[in-house]
N, C-alpha and C. Protein backbone atom coordinates (compact mmCIF):
# COMPACT_ATOMS: atom_id res chain seq x y z
N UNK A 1 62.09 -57.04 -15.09
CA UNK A 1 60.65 -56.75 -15.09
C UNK A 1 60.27 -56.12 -13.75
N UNK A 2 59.30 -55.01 -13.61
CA UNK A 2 59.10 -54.16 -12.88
C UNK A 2 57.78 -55.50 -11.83
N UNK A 3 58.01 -55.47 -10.89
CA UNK A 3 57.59 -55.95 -10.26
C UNK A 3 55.92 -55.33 -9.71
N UNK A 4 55.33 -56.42 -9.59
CA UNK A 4 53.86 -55.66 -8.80
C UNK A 4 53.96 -54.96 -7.54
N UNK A 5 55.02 -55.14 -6.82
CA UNK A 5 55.09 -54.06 -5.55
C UNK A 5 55.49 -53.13 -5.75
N UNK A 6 56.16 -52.79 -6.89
CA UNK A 6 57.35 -52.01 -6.88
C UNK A 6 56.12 -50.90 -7.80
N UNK A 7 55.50 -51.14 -9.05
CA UNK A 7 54.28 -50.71 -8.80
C UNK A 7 53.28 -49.61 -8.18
N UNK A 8 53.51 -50.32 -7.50
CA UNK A 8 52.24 -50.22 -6.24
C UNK A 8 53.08 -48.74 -5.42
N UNK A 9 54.20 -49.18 -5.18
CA UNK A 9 55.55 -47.72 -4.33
C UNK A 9 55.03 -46.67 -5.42
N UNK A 10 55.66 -47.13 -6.45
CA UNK A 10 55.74 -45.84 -7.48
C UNK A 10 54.17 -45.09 -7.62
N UNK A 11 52.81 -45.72 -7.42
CA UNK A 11 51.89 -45.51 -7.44
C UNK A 11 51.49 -44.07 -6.50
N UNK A 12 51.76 -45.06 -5.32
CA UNK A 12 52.03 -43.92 -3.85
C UNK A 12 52.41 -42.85 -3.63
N UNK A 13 53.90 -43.05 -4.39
CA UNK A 13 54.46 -41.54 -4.58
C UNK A 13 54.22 -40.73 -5.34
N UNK A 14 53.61 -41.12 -6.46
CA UNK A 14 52.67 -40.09 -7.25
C UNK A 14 51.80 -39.53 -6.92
N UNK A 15 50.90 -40.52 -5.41
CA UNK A 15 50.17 -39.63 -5.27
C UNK A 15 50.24 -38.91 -4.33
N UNK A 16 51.35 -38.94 -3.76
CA UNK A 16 51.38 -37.58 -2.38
C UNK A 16 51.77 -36.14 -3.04
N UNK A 17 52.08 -35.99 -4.47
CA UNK A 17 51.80 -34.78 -5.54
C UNK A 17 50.29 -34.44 -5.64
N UNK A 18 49.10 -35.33 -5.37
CA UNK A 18 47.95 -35.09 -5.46
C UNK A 18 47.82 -33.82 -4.46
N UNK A 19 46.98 -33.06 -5.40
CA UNK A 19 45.88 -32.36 -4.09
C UNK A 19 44.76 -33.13 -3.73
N UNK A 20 44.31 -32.56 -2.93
CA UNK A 20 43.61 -33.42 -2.31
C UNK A 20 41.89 -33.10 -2.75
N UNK A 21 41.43 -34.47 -2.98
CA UNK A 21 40.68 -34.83 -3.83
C UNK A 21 39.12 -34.20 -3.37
N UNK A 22 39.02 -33.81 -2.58
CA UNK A 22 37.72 -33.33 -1.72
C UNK A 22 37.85 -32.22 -2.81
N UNK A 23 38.56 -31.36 -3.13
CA UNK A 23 39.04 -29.93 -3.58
C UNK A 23 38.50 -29.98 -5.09
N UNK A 24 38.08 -31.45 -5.49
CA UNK A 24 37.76 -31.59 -6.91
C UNK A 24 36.59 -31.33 -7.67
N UNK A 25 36.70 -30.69 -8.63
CA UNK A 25 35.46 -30.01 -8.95
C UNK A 25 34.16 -30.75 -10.14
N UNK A 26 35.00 -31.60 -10.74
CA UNK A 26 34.41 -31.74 -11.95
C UNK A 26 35.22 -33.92 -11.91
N UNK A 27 34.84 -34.54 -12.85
CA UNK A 27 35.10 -35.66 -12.76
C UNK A 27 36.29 -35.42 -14.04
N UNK A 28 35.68 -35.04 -14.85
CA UNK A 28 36.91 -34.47 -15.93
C UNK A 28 38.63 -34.60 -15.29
N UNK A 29 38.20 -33.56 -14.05
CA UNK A 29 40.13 -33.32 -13.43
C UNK A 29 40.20 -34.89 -12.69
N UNK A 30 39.44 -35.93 -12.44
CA UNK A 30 39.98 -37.25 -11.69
C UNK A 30 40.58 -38.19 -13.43
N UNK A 31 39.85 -37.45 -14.35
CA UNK A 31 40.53 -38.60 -15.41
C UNK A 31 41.46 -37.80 -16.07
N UNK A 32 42.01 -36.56 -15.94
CA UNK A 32 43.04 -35.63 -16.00
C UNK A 32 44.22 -36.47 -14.87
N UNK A 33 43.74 -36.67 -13.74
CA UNK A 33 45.22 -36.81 -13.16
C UNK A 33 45.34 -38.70 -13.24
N UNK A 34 44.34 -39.01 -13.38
CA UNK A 34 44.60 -40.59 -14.05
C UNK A 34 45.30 -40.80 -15.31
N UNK A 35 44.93 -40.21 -15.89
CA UNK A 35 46.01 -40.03 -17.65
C UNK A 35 47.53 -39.22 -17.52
N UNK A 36 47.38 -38.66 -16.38
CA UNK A 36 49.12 -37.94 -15.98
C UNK A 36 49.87 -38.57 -14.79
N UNK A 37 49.43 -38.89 -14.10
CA UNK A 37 49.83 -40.51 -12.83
C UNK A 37 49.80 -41.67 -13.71
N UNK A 38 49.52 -41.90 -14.40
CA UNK A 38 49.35 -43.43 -15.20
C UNK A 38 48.79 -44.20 -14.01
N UNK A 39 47.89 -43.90 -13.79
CA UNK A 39 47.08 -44.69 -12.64
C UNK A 39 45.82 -44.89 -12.79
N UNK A 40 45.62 -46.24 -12.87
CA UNK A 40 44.02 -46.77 -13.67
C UNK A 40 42.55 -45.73 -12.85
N UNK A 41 41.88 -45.69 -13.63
CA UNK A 41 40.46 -44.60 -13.42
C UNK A 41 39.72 -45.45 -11.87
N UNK A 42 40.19 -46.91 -12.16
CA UNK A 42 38.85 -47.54 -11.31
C UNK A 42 39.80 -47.30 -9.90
N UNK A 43 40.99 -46.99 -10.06
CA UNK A 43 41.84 -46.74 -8.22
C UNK A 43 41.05 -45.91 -7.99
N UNK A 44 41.24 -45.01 -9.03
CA UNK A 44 40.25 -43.77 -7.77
C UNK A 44 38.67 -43.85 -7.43
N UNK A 45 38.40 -44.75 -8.35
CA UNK A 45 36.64 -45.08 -7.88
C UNK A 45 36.58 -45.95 -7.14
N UNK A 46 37.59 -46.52 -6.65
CA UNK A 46 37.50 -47.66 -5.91
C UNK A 46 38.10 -47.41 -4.73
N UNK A 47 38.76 -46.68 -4.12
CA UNK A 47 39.78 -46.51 -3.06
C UNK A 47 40.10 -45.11 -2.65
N UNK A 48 39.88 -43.68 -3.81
CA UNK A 48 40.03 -41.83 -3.31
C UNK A 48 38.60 -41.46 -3.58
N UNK A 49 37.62 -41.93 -4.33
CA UNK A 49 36.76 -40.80 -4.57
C UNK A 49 35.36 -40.88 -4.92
N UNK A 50 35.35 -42.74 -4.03
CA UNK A 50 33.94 -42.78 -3.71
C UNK A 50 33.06 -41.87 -2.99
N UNK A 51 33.44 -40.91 -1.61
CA UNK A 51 33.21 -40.06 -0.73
C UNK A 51 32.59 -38.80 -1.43
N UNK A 52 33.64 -38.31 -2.44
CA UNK A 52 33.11 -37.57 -3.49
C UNK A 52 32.56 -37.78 -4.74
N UNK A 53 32.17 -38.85 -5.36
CA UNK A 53 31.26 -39.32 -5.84
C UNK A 53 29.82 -39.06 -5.12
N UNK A 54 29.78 -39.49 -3.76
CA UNK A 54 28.75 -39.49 -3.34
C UNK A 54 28.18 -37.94 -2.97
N UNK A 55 29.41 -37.26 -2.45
CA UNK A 55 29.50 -35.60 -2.71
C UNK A 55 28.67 -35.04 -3.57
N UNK A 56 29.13 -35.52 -5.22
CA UNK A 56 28.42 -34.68 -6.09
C UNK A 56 27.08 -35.44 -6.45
N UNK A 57 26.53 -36.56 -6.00
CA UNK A 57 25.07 -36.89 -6.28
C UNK A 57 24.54 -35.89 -5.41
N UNK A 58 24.65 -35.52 -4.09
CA UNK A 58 24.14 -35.03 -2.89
C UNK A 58 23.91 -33.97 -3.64
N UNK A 59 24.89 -33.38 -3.83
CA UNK A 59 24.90 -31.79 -4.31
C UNK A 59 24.23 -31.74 -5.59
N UNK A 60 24.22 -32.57 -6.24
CA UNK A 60 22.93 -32.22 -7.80
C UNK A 60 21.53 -32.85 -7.16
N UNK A 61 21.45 -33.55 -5.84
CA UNK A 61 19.82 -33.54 -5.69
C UNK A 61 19.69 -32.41 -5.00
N UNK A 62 20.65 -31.84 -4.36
CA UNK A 62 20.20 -31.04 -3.43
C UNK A 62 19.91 -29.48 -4.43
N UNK A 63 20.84 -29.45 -5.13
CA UNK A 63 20.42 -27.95 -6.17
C UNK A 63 19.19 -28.30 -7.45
N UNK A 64 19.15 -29.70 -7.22
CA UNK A 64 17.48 -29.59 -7.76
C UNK A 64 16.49 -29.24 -7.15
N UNK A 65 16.77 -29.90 -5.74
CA UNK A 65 15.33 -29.17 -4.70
C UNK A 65 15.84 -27.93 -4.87
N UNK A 66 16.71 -27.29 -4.17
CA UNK A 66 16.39 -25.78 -4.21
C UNK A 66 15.87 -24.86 -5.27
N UNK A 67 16.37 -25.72 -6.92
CA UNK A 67 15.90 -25.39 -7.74
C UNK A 67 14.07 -25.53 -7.99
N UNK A 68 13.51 -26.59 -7.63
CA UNK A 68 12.36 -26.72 -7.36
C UNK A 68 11.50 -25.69 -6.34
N UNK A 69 12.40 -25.68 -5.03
CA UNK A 69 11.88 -24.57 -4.04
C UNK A 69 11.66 -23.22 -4.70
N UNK A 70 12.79 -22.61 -5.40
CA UNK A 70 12.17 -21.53 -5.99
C UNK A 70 11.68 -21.11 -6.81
N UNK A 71 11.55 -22.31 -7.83
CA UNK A 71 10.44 -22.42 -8.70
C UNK A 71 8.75 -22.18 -8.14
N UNK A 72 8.79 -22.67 -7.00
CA UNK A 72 7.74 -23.26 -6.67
C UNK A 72 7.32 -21.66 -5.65
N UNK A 73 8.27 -21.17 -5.09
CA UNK A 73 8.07 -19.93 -4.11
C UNK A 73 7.85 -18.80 -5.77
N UNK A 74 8.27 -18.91 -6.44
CA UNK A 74 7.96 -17.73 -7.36
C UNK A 74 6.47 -17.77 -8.29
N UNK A 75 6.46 -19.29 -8.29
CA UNK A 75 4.30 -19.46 -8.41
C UNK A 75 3.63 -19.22 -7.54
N UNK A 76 4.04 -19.28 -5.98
CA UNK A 76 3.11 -18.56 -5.31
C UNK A 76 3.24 -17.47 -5.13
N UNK A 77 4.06 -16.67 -5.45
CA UNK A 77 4.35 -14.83 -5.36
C UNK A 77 3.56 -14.56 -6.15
N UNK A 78 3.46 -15.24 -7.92
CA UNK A 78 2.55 -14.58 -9.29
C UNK A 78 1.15 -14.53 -8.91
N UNK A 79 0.92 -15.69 -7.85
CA UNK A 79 -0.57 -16.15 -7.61
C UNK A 79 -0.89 -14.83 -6.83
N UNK A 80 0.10 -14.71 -5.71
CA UNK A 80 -0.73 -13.61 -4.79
C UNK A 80 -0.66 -12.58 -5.03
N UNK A 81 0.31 -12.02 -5.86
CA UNK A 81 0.50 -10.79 -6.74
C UNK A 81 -0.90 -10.57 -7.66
N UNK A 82 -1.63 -11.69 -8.44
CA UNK A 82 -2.25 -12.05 -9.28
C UNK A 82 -3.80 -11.40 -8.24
N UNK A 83 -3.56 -12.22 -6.96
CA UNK A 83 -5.29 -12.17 -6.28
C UNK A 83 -4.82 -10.25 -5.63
N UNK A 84 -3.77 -9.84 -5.49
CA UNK A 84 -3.93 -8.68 -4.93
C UNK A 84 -4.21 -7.68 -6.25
N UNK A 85 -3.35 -7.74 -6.87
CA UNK A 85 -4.30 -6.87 -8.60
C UNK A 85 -6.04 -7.19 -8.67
N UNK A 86 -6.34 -8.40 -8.65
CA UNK A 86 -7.58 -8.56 -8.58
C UNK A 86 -8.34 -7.57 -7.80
N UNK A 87 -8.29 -7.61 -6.25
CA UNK A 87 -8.36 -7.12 -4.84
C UNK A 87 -8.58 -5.51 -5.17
N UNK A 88 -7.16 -5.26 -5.61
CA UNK A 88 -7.00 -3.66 -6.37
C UNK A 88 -8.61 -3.34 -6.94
N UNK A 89 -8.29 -4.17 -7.96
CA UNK A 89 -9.19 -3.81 -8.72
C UNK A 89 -10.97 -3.31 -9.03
N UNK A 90 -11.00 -4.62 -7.72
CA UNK A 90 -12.39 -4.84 -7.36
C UNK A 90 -12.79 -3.77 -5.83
N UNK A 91 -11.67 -2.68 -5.26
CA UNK A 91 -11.72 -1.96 -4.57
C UNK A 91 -11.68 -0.72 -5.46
N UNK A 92 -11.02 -0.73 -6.47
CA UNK A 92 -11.75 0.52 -7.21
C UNK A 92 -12.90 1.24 -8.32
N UNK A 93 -13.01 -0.36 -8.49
CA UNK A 93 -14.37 -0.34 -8.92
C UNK A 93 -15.45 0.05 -8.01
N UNK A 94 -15.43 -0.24 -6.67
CA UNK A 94 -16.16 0.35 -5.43
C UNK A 94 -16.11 1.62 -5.36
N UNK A 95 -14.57 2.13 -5.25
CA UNK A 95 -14.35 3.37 -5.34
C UNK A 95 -15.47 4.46 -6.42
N UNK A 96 -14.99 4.19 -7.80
CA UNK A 96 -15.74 4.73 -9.10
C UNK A 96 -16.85 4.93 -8.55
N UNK A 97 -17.46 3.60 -8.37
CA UNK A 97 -19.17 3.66 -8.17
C UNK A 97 -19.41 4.53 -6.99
N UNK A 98 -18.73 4.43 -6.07
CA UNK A 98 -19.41 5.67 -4.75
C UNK A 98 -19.56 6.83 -4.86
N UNK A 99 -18.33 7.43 -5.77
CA UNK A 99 -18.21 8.21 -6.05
C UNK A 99 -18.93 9.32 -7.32
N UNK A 100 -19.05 8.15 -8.09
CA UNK A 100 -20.23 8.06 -9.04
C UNK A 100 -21.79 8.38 -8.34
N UNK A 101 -22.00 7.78 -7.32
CA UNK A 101 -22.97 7.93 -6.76
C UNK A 101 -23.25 9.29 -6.54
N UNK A 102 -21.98 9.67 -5.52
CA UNK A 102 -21.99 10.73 -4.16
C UNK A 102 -21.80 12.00 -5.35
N UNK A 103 -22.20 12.06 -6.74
CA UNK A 103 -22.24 13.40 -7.68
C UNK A 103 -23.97 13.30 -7.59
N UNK A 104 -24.32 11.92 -7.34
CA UNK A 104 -26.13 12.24 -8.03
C UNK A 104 -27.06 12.13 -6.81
N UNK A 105 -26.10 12.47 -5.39
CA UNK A 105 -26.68 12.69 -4.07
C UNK A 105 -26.90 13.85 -4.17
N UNK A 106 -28.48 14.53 -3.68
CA UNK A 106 -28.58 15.65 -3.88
C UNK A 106 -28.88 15.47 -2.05
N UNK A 107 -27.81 16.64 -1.82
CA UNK A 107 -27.93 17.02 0.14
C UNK A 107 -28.69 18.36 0.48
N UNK A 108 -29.69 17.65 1.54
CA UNK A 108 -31.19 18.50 1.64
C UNK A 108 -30.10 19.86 2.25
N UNK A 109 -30.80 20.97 2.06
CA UNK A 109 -29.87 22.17 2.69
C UNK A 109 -30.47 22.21 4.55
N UNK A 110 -29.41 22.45 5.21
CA UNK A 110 -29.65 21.73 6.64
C UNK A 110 -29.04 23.52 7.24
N UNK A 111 -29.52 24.17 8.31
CA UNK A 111 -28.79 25.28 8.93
C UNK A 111 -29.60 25.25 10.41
N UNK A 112 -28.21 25.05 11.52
CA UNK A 112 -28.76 24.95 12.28
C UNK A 112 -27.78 25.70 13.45
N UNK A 113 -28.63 26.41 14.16
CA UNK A 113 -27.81 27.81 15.34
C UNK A 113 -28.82 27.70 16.07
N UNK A 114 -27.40 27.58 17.20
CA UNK A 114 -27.60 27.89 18.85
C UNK A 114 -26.85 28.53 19.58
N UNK A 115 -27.52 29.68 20.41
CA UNK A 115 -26.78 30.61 20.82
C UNK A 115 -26.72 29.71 22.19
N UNK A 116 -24.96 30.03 22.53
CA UNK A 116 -24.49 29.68 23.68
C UNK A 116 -24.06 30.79 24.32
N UNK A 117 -24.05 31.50 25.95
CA UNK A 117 -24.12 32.73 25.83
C UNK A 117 -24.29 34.08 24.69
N UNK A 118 -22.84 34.50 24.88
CA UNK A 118 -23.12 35.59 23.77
C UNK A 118 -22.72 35.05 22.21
N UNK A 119 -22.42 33.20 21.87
CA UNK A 119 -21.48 33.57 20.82
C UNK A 119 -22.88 32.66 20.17
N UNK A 120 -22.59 32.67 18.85
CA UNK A 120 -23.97 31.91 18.05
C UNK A 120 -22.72 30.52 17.00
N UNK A 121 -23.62 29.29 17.69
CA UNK A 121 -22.94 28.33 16.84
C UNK A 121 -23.75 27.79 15.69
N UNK A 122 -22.74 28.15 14.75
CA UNK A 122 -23.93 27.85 13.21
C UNK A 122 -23.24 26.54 12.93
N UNK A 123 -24.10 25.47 12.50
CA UNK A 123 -24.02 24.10 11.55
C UNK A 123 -24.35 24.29 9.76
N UNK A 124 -23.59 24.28 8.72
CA UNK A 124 -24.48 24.62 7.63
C UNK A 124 -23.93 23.19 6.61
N UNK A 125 -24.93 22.69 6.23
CA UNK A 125 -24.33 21.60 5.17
C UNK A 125 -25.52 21.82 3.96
N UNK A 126 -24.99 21.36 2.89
CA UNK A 126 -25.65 21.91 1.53
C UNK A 126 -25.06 21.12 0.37
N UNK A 127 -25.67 21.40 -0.79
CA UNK A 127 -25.14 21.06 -2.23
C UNK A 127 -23.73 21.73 -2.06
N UNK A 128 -21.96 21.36 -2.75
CA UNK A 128 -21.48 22.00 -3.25
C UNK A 128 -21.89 23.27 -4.01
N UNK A 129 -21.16 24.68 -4.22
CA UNK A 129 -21.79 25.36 -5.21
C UNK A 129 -20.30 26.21 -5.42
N UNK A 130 -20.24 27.60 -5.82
CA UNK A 130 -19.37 28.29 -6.71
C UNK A 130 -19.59 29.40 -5.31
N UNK A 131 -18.23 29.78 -4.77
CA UNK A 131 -18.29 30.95 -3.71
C UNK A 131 -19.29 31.03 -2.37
N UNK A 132 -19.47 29.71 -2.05
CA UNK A 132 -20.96 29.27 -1.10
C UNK A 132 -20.41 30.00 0.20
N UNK A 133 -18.95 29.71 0.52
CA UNK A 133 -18.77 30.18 1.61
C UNK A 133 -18.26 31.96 1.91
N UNK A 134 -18.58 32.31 0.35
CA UNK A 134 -18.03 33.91 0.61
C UNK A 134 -19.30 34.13 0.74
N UNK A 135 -20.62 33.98 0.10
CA UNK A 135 -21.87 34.42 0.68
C UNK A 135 -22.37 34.22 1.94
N UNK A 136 -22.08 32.93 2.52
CA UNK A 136 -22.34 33.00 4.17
C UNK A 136 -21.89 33.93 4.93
N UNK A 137 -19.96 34.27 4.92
CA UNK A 137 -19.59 35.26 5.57
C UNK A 137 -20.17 36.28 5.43
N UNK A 138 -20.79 37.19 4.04
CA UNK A 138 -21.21 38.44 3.69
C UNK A 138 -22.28 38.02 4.71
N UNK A 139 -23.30 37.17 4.56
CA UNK A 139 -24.74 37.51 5.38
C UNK A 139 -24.17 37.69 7.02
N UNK A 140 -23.03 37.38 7.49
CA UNK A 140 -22.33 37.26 8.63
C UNK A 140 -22.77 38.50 9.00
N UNK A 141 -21.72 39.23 8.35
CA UNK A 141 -21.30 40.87 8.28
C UNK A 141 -22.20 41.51 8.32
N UNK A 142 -23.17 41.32 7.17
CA UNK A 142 -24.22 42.26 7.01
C UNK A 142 -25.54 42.30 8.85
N UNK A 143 -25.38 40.90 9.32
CA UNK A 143 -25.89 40.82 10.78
C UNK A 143 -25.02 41.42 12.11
N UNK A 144 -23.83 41.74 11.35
CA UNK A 144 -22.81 42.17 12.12
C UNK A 144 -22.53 41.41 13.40
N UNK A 145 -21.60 40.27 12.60
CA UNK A 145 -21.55 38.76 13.53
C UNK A 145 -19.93 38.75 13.23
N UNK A 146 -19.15 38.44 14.44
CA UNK A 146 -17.61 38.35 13.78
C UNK A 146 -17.59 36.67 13.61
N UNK A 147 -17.04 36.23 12.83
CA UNK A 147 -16.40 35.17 13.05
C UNK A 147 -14.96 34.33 13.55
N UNK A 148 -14.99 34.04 14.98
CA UNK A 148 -13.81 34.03 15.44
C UNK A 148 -13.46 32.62 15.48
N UNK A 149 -14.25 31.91 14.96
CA UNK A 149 -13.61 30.22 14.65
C UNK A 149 -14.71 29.34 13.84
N UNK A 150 -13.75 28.68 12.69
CA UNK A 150 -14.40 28.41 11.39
C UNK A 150 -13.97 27.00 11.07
N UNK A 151 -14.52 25.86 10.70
CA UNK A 151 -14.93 25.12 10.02
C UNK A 151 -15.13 24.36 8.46
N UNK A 152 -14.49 23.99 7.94
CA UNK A 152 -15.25 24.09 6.32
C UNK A 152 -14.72 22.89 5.48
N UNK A 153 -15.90 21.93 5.25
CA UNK A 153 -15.10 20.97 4.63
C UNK A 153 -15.98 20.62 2.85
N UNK A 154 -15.01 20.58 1.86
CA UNK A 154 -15.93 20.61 0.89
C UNK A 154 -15.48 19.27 0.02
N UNK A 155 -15.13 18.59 0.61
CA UNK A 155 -14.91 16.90 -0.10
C UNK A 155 -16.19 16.62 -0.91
N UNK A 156 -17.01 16.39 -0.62
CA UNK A 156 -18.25 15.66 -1.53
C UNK A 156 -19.49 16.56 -1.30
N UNK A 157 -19.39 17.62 -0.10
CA UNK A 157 -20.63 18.80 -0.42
C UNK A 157 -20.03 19.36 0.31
N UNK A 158 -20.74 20.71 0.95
CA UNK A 158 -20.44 21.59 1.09
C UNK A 158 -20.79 21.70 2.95
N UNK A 159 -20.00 21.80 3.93
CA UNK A 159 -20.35 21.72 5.74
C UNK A 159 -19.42 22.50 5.53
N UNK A 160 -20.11 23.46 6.96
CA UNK A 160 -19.18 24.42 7.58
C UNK A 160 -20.27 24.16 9.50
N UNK A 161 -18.96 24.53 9.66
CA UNK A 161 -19.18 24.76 11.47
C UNK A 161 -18.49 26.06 12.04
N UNK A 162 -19.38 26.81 12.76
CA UNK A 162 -18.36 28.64 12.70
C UNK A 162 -19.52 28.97 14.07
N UNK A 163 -18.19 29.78 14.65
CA UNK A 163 -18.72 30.37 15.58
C UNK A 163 -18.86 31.49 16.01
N UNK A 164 -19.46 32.57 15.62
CA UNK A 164 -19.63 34.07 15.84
C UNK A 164 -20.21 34.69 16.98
N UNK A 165 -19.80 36.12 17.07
CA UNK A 165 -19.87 36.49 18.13
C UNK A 165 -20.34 38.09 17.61
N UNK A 166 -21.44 38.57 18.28
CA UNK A 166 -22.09 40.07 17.79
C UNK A 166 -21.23 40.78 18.10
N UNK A 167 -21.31 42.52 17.05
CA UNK A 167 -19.81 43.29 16.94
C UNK A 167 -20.68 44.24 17.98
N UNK A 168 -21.82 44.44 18.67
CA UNK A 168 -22.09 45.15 19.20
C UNK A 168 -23.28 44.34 20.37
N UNK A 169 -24.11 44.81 21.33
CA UNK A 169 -24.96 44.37 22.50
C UNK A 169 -25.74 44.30 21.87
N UNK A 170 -26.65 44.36 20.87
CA UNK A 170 -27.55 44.21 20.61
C UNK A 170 -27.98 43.36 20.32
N UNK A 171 -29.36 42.88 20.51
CA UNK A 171 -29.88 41.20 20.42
C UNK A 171 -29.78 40.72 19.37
N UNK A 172 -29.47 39.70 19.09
CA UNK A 172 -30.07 39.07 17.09
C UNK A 172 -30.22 37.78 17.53
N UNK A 173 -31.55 37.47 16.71
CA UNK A 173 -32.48 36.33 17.37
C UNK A 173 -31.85 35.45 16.37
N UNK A 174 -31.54 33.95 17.30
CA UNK A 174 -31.14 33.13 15.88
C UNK A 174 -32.02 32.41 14.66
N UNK A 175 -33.07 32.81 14.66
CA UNK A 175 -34.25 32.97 13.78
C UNK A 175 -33.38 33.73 12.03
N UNK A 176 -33.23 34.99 12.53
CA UNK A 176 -32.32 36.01 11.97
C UNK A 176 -31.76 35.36 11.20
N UNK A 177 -30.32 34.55 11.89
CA UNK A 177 -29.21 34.33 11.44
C UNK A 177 -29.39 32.82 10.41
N UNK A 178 -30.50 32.41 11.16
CA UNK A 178 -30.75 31.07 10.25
C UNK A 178 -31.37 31.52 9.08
N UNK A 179 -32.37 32.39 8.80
CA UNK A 179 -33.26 32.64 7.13
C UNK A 179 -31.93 33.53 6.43
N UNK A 180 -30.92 34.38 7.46
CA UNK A 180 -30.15 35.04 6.42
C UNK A 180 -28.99 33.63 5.83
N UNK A 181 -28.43 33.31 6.33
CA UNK A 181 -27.71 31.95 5.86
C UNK A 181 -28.68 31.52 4.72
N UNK A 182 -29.96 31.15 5.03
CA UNK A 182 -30.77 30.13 3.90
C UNK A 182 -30.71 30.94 2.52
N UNK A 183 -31.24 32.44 3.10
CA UNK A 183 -31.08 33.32 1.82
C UNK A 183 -29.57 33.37 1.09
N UNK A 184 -28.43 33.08 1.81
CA UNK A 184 -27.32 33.56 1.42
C UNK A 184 -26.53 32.38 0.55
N UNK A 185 -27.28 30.96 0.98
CA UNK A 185 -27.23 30.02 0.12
C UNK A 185 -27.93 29.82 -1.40
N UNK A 186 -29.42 30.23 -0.91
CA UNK A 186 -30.34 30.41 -2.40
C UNK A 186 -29.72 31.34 -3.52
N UNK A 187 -29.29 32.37 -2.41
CA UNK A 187 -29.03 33.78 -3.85
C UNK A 187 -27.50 33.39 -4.37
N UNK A 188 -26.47 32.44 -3.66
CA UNK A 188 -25.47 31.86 -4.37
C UNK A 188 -25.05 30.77 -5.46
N UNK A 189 -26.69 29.87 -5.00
CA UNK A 189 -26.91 28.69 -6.23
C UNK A 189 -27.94 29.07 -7.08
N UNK A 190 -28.72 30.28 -6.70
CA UNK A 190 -29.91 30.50 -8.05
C UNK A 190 -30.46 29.56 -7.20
N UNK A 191 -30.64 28.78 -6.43
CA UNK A 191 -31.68 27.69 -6.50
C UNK A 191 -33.30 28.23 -5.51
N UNK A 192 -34.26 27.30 -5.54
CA UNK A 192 -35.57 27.86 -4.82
C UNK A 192 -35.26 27.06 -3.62
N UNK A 193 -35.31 27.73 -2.60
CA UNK A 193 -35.38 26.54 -1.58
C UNK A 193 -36.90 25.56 -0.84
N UNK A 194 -36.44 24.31 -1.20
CA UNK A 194 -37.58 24.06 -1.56
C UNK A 194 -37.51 22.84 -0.97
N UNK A 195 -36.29 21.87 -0.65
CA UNK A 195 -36.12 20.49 0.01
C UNK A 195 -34.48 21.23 1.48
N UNK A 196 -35.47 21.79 2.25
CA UNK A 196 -34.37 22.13 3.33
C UNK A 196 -34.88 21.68 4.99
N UNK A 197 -34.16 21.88 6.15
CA UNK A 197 -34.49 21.50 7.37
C UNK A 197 -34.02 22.19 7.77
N UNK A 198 -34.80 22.88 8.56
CA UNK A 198 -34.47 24.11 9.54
C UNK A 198 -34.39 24.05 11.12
N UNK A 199 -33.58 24.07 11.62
CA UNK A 199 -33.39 23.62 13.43
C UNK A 199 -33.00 25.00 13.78
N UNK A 200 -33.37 25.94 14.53
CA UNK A 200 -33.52 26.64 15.35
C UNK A 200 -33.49 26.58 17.17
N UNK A 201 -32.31 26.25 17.13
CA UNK A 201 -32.75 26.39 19.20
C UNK A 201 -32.02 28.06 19.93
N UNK A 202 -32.64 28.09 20.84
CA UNK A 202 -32.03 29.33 21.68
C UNK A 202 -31.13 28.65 22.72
């Protein structure tokens, strides 16, 4: 009869064939090498693989929190994703409406020149219209005014800033240059001028 020490040897040497048990993945492979060692289940729960027992509780609470963490980081991404669409939204609704507005702004017609030595600085802001700024230049010409630096912005109406300079010595009062501009605006929109501000300085 095989003795209880003797046992116990044969036990030993079976298990220095073990790999080593840290390396173990699943509880499955500890009752895999218990059923091929003929070596009772509770040795190894009792004496190799309490350490890793405790291993894999650690590691399934711990990949629940993380699982929780990014559960929890991807509800607050939807949320702020959620308030910035909002944000969007409620900034272009602002948008619409200003813009909406800035069609049923009617802009008083404004022309305003001052001669600085010899050159004449014109200001002109107005309604948008169809070719506004090829009729200003013509009334230019026709005063025989060069224009050697120009201005022109037509986003939501119609400004120009230009600075001309006479093609010859002869005087032109900026009186002149302001009613021909006003005219050169009226006869381009058809319109009467009728809501305008006129600034005149020398």
């Amino acid at each position: 009869m095989v003795t209880k020490l003797q046992r116990r040897t044969a036990s030993r040497r079976k298990l220095q064939f073990l790999p080593t048990l840290s390396n173990t993945k699943s509880v499955m492979q500890i009752y895999i090498y218990s059923f091929y060692f003929e070596i009772p289940f509770y040795f190894f729960i009792q004496k190799k693989t309490q350490n890793i027992f405790l291993l894999f509780w650690f590691l399934k609470v711990k990949r629940s929190s993380i699982v929780l963490n990014v559960l929890l980081q991807c509800h607050k991404l939807k949320v702020k994703l959620e308030e910035i669409h909002r944000e969007y939204q409620n900034l272009m609704t602002i948008r619409n409406q200003y813009f909406t507005l800035l069609k049923h702004i009617q802009v008083s017609k404004e022309v305003k020149v001052e001669k600085v030595g010899e050159e004449f600085v014109v200001k002109v802001s107005c309604n948008k219209g169809r070719d506004k700024l090829i009729s200003i230049l013509e009334a230019f010409e026709e005063l025989g005014l060069n224009v050697v630096r120009a201005r022109v912005n037509c986003s939501h109406f119609f400004a120009m800033e230009a600075i001309a300079v006479a093609q010859d010595q002869k005087t032109t009062d900026t009186n002149d240059v302001t009613q021909a501009i006003l005219m050169a605006i009226e006869k381009q929109g058809g319109d009467h001028i009728k809501d305008f501000r006129q600034v005149s300085k020398c």
